[in-house]
PDB file of N, CA and C in Angstrom:
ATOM      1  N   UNK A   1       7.118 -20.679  27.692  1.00  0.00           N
ATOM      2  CA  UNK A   1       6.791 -19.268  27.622  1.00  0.00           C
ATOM      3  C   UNK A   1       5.996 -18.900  28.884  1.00  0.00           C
ATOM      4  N   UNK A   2       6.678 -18.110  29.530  1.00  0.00           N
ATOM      5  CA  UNK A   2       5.544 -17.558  30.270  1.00  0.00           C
ATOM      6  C   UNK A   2       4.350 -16.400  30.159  1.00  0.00           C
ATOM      7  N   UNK A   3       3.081 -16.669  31.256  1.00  0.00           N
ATOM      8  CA  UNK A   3       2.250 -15.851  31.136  1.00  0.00           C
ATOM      9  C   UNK A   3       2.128 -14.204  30.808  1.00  0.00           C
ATOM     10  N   UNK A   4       3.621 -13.793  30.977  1.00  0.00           N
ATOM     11  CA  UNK A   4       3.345 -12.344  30.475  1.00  0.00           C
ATOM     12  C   UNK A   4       4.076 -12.036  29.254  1.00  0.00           C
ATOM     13  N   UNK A   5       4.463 -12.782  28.744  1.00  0.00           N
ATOM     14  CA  UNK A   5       5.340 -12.959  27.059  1.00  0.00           C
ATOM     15  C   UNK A   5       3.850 -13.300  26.585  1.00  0.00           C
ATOM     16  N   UNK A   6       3.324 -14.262  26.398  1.00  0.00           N
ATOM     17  CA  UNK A   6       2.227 -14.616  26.103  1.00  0.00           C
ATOM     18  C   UNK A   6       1.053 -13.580  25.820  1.00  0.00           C
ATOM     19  N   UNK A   7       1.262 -12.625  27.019  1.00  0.00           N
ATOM     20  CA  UNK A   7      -0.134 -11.228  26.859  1.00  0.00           C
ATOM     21  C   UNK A   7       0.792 -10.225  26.325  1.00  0.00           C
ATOM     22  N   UNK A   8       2.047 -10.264  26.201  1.00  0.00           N
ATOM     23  CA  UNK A   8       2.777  -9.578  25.350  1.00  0.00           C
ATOM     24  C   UNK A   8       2.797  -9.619  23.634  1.00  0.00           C
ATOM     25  N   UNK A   9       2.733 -11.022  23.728  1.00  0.00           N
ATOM     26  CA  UNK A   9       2.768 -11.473  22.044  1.00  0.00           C
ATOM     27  C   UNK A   9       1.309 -11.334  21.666  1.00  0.00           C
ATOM     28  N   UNK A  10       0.102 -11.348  22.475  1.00  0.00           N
ATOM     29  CA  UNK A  10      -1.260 -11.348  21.943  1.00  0.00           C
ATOM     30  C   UNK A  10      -1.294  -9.749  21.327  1.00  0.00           C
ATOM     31  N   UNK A  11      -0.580  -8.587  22.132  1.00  0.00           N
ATOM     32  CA  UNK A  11      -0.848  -7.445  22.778  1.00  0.00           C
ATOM     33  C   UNK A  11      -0.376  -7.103  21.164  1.00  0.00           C
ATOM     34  N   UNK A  12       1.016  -7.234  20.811  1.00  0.00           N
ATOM     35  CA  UNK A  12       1.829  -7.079  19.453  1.00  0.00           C
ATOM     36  C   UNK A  12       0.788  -7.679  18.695  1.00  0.00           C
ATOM     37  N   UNK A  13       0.514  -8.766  18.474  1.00  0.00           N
ATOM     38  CA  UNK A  13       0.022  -9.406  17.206  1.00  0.00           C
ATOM     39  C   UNK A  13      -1.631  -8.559  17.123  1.00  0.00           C
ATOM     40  N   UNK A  14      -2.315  -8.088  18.002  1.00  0.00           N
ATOM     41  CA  UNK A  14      -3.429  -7.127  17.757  1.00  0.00           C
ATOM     42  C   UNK A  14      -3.305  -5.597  17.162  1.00  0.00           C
ATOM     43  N   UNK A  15      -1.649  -5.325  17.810  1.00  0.00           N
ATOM     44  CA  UNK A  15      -1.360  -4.347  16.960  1.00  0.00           C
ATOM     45  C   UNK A  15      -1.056  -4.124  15.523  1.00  0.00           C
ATOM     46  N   UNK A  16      -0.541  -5.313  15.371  1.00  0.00           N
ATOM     47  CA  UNK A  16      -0.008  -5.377  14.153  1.00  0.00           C
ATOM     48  C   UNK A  16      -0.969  -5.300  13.092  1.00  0.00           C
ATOM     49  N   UNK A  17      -2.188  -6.613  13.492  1.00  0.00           N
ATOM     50  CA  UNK A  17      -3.157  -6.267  12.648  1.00  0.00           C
ATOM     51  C   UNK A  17      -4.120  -5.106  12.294  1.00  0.00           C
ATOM     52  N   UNK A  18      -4.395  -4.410  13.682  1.00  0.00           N
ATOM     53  CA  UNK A  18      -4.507  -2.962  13.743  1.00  0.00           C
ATOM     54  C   UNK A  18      -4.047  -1.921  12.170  1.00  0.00           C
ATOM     55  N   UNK A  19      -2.423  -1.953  12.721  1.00  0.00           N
ATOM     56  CA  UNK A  19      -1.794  -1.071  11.705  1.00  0.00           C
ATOM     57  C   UNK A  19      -1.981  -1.838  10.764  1.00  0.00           C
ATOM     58  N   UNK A  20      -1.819  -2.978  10.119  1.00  0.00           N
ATOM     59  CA  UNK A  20      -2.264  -3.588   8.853  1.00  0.00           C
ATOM     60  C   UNK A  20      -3.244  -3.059   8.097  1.00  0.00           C
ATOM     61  N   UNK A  21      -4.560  -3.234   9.022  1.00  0.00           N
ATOM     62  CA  UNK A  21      -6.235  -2.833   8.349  1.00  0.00           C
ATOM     63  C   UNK A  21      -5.982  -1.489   8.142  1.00  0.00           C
ATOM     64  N   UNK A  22      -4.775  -0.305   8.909  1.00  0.00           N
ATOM     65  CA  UNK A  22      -4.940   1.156   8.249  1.00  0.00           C
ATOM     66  C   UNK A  22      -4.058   1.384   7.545  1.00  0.00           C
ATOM     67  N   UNK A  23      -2.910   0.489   7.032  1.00  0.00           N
ATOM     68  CA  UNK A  23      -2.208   0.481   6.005  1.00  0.00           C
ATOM     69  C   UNK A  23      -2.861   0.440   5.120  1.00  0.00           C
ATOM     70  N   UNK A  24      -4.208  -0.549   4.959  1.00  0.00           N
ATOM     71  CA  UNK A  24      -4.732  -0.916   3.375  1.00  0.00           C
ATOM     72  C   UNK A  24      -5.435   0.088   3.422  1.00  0.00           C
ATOM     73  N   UNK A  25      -6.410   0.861   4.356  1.00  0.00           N
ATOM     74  CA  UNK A  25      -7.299   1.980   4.112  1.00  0.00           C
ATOM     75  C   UNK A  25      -6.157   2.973   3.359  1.00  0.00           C
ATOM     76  N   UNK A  26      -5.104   3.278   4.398  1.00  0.00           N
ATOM     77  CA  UNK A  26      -4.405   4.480   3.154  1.00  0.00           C
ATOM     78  C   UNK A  26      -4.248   4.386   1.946  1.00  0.00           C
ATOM     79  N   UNK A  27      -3.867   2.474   1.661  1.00  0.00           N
ATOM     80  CA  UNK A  27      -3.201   2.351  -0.207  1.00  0.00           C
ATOM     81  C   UNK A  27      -4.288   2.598  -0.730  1.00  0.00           C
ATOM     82  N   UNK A  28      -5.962   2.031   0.168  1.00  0.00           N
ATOM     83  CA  UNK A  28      -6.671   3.000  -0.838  1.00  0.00           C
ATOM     84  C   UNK A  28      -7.272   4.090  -1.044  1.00  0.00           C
ATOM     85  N   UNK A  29      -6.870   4.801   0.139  1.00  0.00           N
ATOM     86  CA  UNK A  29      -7.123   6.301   0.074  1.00  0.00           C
ATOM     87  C   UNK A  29      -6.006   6.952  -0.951  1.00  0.00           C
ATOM     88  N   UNK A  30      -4.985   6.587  -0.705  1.00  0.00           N
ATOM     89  CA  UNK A  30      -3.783   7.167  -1.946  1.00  0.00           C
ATOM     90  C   UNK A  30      -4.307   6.461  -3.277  1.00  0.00           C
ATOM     91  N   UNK A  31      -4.766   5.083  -3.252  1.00  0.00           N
ATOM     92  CA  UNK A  31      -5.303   5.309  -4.978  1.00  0.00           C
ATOM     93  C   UNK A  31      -6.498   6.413  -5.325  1.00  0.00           C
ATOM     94  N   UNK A  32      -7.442   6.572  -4.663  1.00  0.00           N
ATOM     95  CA  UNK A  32      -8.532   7.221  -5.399  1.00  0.00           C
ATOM     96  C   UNK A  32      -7.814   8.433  -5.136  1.00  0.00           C
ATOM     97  N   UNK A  33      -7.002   9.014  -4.324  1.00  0.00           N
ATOM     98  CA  UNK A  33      -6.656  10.442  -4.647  1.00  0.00           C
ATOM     99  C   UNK A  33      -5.921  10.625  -5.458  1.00  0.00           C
ATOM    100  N   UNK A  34      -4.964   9.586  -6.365  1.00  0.00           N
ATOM    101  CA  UNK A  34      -4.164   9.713  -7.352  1.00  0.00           C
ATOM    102  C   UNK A  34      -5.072   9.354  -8.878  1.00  0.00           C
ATOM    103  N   UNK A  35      -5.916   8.714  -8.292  1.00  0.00           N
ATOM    104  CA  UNK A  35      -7.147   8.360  -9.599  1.00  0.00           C
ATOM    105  C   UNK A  35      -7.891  10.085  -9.970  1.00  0.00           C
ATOM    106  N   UNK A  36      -8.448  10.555  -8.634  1.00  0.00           N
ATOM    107  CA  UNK A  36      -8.552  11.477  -8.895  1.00  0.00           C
ATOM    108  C   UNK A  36      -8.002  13.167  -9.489  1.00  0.00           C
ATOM    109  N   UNK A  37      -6.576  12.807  -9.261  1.00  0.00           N
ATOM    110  CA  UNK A  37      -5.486  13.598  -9.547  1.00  0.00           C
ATOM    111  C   UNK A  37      -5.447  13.472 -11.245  1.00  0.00           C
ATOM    112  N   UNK A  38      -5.149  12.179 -11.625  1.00  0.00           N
ATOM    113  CA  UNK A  38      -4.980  11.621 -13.237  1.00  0.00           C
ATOM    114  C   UNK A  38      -6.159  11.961 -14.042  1.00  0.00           C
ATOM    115  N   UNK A  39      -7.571  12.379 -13.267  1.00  0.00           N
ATOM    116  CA  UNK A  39      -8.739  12.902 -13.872  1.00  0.00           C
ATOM    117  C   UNK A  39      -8.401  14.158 -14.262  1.00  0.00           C
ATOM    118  N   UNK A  40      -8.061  14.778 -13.158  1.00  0.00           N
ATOM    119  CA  UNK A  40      -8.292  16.469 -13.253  1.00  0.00           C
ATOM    120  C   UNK A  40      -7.286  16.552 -14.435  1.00  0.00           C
ATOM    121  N   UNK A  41      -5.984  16.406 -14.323  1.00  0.00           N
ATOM    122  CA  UNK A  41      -4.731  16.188 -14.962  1.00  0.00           C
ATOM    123  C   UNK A  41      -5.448  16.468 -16.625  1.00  0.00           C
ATOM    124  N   UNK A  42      -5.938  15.039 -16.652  1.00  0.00           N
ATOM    125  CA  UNK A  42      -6.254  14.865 -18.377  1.00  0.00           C
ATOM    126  C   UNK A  42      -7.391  15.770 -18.511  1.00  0.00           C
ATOM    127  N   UNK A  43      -8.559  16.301 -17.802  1.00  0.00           N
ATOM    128  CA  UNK A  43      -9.208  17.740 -18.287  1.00  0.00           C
ATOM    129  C   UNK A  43      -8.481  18.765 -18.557  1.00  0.00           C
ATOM    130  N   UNK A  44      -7.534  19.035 -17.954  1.00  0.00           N
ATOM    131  CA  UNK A  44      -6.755  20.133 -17.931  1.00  0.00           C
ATOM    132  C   UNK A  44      -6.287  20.161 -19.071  1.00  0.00           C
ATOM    133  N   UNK A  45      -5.619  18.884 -19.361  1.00  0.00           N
ATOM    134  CA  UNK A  45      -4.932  18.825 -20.253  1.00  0.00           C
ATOM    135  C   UNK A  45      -5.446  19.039 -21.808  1.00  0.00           C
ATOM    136  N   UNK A  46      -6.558  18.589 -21.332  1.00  0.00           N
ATOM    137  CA  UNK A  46      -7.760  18.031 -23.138  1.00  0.00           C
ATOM    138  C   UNK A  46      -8.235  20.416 -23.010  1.00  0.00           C
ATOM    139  N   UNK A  47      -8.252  20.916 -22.192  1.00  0.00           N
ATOM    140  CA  UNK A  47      -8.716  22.513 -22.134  1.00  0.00           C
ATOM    141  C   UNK A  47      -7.618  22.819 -22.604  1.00  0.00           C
ATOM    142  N   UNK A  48      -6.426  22.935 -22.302  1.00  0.00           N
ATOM    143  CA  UNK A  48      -4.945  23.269 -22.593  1.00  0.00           C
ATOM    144  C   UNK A  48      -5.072  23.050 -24.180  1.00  0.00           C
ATOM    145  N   UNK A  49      -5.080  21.967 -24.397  1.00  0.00           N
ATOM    146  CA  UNK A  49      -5.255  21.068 -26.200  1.00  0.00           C
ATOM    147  C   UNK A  49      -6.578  22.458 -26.667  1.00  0.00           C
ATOM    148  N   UNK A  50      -7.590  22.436 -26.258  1.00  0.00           N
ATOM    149  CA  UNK A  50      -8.588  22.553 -27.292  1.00  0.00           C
ATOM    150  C   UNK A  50      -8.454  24.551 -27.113  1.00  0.00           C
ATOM    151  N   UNK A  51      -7.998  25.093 -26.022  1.00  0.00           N
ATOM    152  CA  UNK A  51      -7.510  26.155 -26.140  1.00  0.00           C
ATOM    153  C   UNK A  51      -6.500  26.927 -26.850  1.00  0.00           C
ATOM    154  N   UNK A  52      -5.502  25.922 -26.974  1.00  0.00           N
ATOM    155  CA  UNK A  52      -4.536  25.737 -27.796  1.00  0.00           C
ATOM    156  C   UNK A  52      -4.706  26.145 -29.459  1.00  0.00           C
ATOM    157  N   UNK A  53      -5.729  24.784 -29.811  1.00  0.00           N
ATOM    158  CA  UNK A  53      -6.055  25.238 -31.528  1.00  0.00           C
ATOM    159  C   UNK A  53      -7.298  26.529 -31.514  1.00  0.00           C
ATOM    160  N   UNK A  54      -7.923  26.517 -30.740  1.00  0.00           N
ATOM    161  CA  UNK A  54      -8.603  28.240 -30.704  1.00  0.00           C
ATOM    162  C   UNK A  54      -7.585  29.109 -31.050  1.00  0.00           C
ATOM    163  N   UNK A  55      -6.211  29.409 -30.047  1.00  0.00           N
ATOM    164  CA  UNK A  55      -5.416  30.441 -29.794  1.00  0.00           C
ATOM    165  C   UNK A  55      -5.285  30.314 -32.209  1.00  0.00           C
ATOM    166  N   UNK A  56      -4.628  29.055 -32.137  1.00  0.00           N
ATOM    167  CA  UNK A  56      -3.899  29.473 -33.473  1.00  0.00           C
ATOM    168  C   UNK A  56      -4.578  29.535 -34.422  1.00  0.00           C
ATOM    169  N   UNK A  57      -5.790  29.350 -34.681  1.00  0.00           N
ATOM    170  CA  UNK A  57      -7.049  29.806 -35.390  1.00  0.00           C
ATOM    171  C   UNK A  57      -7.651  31.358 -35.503  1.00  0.00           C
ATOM    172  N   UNK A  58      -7.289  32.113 -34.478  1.00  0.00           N
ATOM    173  CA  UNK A  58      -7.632  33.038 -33.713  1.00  0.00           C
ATOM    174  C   UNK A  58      -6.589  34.184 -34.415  1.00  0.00           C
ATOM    175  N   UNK A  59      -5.075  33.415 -34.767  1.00  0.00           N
ATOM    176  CA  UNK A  59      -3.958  34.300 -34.718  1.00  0.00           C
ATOM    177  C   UNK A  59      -4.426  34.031 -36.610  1.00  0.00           C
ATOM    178  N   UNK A  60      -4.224  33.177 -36.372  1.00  0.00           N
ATOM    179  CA  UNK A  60      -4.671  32.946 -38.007  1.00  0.00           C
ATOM    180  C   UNK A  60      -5.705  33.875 -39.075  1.00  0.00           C
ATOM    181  N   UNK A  61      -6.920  33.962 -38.496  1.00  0.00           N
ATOM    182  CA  UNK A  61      -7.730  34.627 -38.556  1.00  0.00           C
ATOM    183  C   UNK A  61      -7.127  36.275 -38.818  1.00  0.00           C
ATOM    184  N   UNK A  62      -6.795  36.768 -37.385  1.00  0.00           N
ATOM    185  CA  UNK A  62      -6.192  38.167 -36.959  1.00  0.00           C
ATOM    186  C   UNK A  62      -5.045  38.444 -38.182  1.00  0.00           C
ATOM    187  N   UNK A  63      -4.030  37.632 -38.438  1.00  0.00           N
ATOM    188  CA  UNK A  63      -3.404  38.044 -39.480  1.00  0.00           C
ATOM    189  C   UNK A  63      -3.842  37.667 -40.972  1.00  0.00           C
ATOM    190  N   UNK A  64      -4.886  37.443 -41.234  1.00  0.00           N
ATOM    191  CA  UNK A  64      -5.348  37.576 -42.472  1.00  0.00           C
ATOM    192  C   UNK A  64      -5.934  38.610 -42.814  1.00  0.00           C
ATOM    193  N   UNK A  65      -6.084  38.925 -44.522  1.00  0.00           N
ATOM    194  CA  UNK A  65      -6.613  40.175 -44.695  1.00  0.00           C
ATOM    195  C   UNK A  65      -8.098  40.322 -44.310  1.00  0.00           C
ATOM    196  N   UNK A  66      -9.038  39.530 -44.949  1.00  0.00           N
ATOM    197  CA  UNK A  66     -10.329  39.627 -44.328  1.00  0.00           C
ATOM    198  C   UNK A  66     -10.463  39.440 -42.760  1.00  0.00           C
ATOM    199  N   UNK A  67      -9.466  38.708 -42.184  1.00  0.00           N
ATOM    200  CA  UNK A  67      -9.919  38.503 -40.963  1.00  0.00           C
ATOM    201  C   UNK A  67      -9.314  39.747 -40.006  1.00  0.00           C
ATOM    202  N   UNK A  68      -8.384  40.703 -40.409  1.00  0.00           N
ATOM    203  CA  UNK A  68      -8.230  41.762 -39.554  1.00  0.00           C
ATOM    204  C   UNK A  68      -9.784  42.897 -40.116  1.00  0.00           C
ATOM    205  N   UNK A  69     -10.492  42.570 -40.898  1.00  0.00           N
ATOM    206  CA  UNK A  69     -11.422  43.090 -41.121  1.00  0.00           C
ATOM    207  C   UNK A  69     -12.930  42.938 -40.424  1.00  0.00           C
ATOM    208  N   UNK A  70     -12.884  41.657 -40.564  1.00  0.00           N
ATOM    209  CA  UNK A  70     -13.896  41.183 -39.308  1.00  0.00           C
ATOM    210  C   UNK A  70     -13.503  41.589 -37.755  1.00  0.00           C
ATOM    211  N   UNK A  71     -12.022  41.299 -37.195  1.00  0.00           N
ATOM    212  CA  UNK A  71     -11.861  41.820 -36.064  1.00  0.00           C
ATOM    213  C   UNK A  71     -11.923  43.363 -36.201  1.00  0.00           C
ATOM    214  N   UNK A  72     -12.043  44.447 -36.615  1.00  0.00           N
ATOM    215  CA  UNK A  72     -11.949  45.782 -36.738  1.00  0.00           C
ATOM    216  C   UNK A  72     -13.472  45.633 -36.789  1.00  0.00           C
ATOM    217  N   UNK A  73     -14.205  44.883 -37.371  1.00  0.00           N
ATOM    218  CA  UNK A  73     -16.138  44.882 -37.021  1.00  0.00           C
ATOM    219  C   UNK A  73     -16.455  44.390 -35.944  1.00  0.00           C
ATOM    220  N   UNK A  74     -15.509  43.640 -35.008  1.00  0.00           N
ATOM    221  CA  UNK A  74     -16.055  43.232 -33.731  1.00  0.00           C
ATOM    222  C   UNK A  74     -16.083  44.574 -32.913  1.00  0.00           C
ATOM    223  N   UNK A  75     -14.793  44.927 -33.006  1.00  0.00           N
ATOM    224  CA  UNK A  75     -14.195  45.259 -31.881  1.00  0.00           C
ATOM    225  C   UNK A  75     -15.301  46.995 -32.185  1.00  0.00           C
ATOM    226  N   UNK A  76     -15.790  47.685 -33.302  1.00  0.00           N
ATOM    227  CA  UNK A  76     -16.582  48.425 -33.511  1.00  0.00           C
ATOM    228  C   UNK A  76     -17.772  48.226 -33.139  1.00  0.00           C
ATOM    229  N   UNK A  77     -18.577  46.857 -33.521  1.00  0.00           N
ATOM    230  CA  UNK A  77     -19.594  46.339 -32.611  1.00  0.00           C
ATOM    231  C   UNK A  77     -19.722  46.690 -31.358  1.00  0.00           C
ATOM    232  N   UNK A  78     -18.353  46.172 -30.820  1.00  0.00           N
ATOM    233  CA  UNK A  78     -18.733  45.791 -29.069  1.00  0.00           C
ATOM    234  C   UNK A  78     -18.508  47.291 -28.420  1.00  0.00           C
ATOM    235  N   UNK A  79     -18.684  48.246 -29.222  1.00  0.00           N
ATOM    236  CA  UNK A  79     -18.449  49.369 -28.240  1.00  0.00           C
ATOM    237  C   UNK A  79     -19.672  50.138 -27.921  1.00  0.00           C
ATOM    238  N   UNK A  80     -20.736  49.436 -28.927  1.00  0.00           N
ATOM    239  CA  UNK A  80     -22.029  50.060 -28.880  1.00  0.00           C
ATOM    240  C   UNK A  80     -22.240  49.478 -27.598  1.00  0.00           C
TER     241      UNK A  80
END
């Protein structure tokens, strides 16, 4: 082998490891941003859920007889 294959192959093999060490920084920059993604996700999701049985509690309420009665006392309330 000669001397400039030689500072050629050092030159590659520093690169390589180079891009290596910022390959692994990204896999773990892409995990915590997908960790963080799967967080927000399941809040959303658990607000969606608990908004959810409000809404049909709510409708529930509204179409009952006492409860269109109470809403006709809110909604008289809140105008004071």
């Amino acid at each position: 082998m000669s001397e400039i294959q030689g500072k050629i192959i050092k030159e590659l093999s520093k690169k390589i490891e180079s891009l290596e060490i910022e390959l692994k920084q990204q896999k773990k920059e892409n995990l915590q941003i997908n960790k963080f993604l799967y967080e927000t996700y399941t809040r959303e999701e658990n607000v969606l859920y608990h908004f959810k049985k409000i809404k049909e509690k709510y409708e529930a309420l509204k179409h009952s007889k006492l409860g269109k009665l109470t809403i006709k006392y809110w909604e008289l309330k809140n105008r004071r």
